[in-house]
C-alpha atoms as a PDB file:
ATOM      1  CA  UNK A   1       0.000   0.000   0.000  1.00  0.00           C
ATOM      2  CA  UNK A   2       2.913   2.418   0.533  1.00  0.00           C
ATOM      3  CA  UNK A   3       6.436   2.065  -1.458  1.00  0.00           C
ATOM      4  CA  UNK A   4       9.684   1.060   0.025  1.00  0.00           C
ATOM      5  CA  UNK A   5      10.739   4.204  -0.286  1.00  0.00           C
ATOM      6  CA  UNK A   6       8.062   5.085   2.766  1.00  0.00           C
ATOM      7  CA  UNK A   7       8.658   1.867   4.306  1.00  0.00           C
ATOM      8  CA  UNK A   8      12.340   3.025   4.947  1.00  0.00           C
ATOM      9  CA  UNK A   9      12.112   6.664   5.792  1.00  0.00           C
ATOM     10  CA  UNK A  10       9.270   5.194   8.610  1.00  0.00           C
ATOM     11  CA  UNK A  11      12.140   2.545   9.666  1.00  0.00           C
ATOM     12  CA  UNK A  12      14.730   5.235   9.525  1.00  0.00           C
ATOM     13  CA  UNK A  13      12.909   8.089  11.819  1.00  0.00           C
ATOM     14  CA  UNK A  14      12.086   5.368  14.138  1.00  0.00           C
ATOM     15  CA  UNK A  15      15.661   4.524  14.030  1.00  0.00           C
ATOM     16  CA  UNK A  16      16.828   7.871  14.929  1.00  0.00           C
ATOM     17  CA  UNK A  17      13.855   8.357  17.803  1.00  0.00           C
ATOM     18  CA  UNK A  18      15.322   5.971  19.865  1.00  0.00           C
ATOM     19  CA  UNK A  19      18.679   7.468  19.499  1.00  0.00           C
ATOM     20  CA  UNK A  20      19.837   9.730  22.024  1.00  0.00           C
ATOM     21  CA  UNK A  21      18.320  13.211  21.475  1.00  0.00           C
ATOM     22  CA  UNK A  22      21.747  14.933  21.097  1.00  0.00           C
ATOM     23  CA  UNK A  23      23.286  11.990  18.889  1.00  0.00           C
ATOM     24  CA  UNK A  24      23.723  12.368  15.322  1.00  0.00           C
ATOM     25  CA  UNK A  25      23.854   9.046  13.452  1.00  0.00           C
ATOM     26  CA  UNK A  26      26.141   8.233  10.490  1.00  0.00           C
ATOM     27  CA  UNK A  27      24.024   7.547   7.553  1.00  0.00           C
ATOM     28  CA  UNK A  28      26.288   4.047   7.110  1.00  0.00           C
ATOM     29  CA  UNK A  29      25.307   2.971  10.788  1.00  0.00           C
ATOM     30  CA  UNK A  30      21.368   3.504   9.768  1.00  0.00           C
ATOM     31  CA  UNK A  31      21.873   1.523   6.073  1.00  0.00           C
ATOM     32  CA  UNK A  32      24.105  -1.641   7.997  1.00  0.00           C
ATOM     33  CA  UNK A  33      21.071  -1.523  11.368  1.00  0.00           C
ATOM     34  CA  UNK A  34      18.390  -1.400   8.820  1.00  0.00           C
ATOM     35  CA  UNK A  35      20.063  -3.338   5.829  1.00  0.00           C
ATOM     36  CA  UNK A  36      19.040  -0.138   3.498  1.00  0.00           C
ATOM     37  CA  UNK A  37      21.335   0.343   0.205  1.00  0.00           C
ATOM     38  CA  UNK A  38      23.230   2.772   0.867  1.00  0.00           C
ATOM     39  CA  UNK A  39      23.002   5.609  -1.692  1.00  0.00           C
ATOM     40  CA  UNK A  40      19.005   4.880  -1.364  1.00  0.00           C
ATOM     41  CA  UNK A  41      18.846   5.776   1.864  1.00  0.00           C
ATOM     42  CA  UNK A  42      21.239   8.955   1.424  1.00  0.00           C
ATOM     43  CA  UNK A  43      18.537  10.719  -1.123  1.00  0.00           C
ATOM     44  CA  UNK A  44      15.666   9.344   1.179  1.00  0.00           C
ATOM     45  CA  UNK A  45      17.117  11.210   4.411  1.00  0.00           C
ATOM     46  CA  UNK A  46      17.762  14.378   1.492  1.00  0.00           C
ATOM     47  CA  UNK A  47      14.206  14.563   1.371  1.00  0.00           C
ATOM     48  CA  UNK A  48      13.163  14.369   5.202  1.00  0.00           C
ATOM     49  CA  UNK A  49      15.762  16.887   5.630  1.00  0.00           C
ATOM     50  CA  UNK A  50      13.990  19.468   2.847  1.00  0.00           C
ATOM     51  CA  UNK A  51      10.741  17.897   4.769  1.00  0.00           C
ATOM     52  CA  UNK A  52      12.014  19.164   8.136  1.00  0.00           C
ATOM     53  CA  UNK A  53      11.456  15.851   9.499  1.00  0.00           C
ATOM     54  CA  UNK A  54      15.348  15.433  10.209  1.00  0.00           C
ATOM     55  CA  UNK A  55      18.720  17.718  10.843  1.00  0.00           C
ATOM     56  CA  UNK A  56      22.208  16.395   9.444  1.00  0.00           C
ATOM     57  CA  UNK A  57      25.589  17.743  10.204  1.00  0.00           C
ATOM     58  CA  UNK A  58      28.918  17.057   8.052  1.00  0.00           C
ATOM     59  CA  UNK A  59      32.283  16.011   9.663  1.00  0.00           C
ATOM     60  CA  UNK A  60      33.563  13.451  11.972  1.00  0.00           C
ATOM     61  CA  UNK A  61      31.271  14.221  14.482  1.00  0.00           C
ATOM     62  CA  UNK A  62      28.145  13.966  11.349  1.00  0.00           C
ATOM     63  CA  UNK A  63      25.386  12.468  10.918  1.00  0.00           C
ATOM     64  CA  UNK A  64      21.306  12.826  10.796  1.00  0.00           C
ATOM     65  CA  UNK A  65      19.341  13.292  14.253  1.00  0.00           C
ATOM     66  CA  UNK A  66      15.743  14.026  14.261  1.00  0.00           C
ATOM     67  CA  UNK A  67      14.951  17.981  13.781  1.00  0.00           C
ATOM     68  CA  UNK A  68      12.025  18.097  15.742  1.00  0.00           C
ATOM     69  CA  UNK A  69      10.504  15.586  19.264  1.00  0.00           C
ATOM     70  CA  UNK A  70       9.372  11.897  17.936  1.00  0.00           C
ATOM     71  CA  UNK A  71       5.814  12.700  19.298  1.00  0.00           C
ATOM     72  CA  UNK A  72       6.113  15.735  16.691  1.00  0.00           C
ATOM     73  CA  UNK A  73       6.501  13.201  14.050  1.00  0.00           C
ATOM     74  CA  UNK A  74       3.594  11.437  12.693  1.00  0.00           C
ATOM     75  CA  UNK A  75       3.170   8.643   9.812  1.00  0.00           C
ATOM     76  CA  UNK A  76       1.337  10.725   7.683  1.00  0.00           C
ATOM     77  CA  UNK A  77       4.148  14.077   8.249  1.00  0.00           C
ATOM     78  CA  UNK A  78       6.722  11.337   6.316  1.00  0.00           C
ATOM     79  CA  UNK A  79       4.128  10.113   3.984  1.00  0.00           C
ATOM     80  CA  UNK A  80       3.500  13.555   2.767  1.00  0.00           C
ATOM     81  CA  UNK A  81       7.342  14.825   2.462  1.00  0.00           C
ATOM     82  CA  UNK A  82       8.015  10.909   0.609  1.00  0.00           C
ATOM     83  CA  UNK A  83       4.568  10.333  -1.527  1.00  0.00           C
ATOM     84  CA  UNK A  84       3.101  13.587  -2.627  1.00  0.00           C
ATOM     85  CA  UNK A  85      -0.225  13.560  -3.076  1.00  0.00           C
ATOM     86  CA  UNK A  86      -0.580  10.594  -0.989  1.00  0.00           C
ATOM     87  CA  UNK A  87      -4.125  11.489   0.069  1.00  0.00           C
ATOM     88  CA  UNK A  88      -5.690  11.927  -2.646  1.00  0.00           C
ATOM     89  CA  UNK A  89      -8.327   9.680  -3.271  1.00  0.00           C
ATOM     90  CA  UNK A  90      -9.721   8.263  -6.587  1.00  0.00           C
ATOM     91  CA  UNK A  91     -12.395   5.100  -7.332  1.00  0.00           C
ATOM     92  CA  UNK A  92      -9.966   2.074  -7.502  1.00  0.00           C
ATOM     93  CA  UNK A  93     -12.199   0.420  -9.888  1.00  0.00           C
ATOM     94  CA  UNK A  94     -11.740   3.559 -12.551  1.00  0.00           C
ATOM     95  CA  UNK A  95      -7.979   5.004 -13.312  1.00  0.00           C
ATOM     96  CA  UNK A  96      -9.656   8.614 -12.208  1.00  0.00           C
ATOM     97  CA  UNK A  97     -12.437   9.521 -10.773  1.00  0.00           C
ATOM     98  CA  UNK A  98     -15.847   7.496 -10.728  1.00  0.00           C
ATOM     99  CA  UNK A  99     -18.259   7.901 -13.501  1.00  0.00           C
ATOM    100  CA  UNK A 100     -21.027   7.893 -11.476  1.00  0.00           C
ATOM    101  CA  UNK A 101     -19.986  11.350  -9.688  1.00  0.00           C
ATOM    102  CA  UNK A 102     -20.534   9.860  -6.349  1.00  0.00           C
ATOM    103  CA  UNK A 103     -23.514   7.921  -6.619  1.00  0.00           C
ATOM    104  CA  UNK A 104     -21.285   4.459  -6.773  1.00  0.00           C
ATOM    105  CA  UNK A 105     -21.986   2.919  -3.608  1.00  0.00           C
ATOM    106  CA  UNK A 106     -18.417   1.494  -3.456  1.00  0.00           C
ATOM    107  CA  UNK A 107     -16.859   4.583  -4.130  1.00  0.00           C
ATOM    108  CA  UNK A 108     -18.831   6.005  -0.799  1.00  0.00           C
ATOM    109  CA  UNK A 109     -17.262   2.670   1.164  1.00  0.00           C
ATOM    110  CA  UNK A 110     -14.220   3.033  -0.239  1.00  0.00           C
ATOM    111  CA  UNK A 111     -13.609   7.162   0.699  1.00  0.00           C
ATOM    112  CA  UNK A 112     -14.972   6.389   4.299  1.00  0.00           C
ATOM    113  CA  UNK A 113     -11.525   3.684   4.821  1.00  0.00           C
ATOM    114  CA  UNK A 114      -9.324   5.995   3.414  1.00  0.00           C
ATOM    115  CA  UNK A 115     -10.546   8.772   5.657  1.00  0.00           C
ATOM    116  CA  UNK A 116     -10.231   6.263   8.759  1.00  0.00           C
ATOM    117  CA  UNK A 117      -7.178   4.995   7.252  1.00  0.00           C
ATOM    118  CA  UNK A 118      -5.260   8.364   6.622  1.00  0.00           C
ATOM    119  CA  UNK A 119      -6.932   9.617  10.037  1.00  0.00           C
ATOM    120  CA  UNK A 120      -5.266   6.878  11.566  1.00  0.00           C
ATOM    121  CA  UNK A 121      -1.720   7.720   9.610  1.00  0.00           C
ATOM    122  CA  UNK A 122      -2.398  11.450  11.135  1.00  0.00           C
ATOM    123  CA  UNK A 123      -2.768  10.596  14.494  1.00  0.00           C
ATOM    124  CA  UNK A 124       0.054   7.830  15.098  1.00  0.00           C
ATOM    125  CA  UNK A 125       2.997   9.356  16.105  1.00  0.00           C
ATOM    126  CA  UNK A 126       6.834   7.949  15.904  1.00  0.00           C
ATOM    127  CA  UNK A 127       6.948   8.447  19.531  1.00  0.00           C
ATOM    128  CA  UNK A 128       4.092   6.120  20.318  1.00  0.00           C
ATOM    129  CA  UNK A 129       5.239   3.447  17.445  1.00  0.00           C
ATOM    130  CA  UNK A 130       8.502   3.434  19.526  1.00  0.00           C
ATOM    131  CA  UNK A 131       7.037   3.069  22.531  1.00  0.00           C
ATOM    132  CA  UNK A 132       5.104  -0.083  21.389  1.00  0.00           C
ATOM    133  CA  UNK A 133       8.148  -1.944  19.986  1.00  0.00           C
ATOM    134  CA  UNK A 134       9.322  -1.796  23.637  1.00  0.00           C
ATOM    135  CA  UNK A 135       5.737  -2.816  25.212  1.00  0.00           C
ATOM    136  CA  UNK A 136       5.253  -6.394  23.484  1.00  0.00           C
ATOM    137  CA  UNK A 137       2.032  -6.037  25.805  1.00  0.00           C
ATOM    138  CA  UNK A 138       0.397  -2.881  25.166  1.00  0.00           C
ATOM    139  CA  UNK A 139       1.675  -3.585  21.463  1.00  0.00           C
ATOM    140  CA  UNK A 140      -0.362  -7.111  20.832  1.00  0.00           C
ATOM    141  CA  UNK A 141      -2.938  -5.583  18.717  1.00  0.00           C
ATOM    142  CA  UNK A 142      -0.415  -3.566  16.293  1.00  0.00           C
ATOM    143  CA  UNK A 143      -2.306  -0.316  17.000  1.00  0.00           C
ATOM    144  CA  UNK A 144      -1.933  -0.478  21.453  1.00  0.00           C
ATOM    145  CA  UNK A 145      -6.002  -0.670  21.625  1.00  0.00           C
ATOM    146  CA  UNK A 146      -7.253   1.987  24.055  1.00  0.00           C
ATOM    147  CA  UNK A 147      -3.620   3.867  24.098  1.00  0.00           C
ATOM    148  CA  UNK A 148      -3.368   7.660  22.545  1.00  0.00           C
ATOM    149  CA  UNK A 149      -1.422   7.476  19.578  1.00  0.00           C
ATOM    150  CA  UNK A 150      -0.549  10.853  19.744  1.00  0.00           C
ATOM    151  CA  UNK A 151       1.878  11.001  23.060  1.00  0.00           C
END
């Protein structure tokens, strides 16, 4: 449903969340950790970076560190900065938009997951995907049932 490319940037903010704040992580640590090519993952941290999502730093001491707090940072923020136009919705049974101008009973079905779906994307933050991984418990449901997603 997403592309790698999405899959990685979420693996690689995650990555850097549970970092120490003040650490910044050498792009070549991230790729070996995460076994992400390389010079794939070098453009895909670019565009965080122009995103806002993440800070780097040149030198020995370089790296990429997250720019702003995890619970700042939700799926959807990287979804938009990696798939433009990632909300937009069209009738999957039509390559544009439905023919029936909203009378197609699946289209109305289909709109009302999206909505859930990409209201689900806005409200789950890196912070609280972090905090699952480490909560195997509060985690056994993949979305922490009854848990704010946003802190």
């Amino acid at each position: 449903m997403i592309s790698t490319t999405s899959k990685y940037g979420i693996k690689s903010v995650c990555y850097l969340a549970r970092q120490p704040e003040s650490r910044f992580v050498p792009i070549r640590e991230i790729s070996d950790e995460l076994d992400i090519p390389f010079q794939y993952l070098t453009k895909l941290l670019q565009r965080l970076q122009q995103g806002g999502i993440i800070d780097s730093r040149r030198g020995n001491t370089g790296g990429v560190s997250l720019a702003v707090s995890p619970n700042e940072i939700t799926l959807a923020g990287i979804l938009h900065v990696l798939e433009p136009g990632f909300e937009q919705t069209s009738c999957i049974l039509h390559d544009s938009s439905c023919p029936q101008n909203g009378q197609c009973p699946f289209c109305r079905y289909w709109n009302e997951m999206e909505q859930s779906m990409h209201d689900l994307l806005r409200n789950t933050s890196i912070d609280w995907i972090t905090k699952q991984e480490n909560d195997p418990v509060e985690s056994s449901n993949g979305f922490g049932e009854g848990s704010d997603k946003k802190n």
